[in-house]
C-alpha atoms as a PDB file:
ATOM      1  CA  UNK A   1       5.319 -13.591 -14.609  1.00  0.00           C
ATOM      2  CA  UNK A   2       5.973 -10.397 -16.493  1.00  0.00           C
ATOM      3  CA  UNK A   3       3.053  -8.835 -14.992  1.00  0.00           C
ATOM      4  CA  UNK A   4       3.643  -9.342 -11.441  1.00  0.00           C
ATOM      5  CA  UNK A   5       7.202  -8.198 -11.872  1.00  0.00           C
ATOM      6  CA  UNK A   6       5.623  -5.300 -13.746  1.00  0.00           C
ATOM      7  CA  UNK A   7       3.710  -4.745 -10.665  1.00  0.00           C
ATOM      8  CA  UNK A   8       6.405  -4.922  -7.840  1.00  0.00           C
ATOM      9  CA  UNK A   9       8.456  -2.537  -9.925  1.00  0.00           C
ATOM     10  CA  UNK A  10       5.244   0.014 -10.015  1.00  0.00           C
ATOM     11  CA  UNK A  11       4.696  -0.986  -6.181  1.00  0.00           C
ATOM     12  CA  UNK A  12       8.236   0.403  -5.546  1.00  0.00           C
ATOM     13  CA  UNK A  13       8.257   3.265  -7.398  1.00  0.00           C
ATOM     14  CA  UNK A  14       4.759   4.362  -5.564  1.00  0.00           C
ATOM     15  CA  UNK A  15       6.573   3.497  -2.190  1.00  0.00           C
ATOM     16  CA  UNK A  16      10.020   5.372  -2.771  1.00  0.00           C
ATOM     17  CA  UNK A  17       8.386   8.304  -4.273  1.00  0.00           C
ATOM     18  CA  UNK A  18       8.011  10.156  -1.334  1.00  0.00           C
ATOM     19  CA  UNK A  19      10.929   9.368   0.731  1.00  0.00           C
ATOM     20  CA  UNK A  20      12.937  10.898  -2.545  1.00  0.00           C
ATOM     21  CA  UNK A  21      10.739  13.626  -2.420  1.00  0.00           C
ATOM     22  CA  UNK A  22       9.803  14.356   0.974  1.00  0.00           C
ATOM     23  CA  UNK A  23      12.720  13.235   2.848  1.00  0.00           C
ATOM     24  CA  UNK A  24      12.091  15.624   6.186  1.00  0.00           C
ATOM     25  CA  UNK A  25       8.592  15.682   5.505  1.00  0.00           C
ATOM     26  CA  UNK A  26       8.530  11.420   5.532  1.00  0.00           C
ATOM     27  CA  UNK A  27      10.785  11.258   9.234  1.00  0.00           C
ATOM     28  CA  UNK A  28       8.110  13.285  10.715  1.00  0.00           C
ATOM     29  CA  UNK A  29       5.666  10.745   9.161  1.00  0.00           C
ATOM     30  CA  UNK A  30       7.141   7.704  10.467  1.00  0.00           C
ATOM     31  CA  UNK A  31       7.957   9.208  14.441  1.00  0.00           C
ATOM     32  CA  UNK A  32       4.256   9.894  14.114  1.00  0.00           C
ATOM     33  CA  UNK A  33       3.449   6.121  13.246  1.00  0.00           C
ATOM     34  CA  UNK A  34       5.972   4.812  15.665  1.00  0.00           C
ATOM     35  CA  UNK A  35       3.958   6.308  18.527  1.00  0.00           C
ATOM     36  CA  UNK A  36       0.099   4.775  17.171  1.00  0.00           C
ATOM     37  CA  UNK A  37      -1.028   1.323  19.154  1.00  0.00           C
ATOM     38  CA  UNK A  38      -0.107  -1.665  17.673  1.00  0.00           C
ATOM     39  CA  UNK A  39      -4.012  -3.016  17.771  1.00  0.00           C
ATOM     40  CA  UNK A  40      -4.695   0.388  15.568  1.00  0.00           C
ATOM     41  CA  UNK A  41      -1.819  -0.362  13.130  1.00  0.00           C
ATOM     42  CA  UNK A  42      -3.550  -4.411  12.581  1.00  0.00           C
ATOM     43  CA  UNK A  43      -6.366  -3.118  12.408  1.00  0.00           C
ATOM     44  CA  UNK A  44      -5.331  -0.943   9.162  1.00  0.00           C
ATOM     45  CA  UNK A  45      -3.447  -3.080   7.877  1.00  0.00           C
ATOM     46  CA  UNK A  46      -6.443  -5.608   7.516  1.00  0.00           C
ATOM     47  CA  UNK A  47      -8.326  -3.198   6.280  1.00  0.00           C
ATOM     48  CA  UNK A  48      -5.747  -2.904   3.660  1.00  0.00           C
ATOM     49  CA  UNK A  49      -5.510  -6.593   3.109  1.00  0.00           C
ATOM     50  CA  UNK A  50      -8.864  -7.247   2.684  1.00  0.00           C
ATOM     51  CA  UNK A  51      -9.518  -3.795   0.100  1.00  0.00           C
ATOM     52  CA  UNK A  52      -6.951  -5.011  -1.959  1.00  0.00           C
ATOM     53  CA  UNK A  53      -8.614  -8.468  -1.767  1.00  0.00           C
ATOM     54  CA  UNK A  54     -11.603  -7.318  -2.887  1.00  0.00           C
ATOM     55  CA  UNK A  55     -10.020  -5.641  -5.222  1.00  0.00           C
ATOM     56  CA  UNK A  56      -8.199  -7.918  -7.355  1.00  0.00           C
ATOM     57  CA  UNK A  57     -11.111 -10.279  -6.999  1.00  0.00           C
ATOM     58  CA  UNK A  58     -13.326  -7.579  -8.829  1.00  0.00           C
ATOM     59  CA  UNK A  59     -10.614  -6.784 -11.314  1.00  0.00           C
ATOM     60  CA  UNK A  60      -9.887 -10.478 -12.143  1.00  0.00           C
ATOM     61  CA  UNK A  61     -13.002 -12.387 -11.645  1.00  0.00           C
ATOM     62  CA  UNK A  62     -16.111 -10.154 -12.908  1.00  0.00           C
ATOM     63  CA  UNK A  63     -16.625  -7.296 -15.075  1.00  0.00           C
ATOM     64  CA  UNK A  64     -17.695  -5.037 -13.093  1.00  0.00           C
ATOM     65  CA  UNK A  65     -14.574  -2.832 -13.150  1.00  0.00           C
ATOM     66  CA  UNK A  66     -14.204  -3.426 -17.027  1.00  0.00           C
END
């Protein structure tokens, strides 16, 4: 339980980075995504899904990462 805490903590910091940062730079960003097709956006974001997947499955289940 630690660990995934540990985890959501570093998954916020990663994701409020650079709104702190960039501020202007991140509105810009998101107008941009607003206007990209919703099929595009699933699309990416099951791409992401499945990479992180993969991912954790590699990290947690062989030792092929370490």
């Amino acid at each position: 339980m630690k660990l995934l805490f540990t985890l959501f903590g570093l998954i916020l910091i990663l994701e409020g980075l650079p709104y702190f940062t960039f501020p202007h730079a991140a509105q810009q960003w998101l107008r941009q995504i607003s206007q990209i097709h919703p099929n595009f956006m699933r699309l990416l974001g099951f791409i992401a899904l499945t990479s992180g997947f993969i991912l954790c499955y590699l990290t947690q289940r062989t030792t092929l990462l370490g």
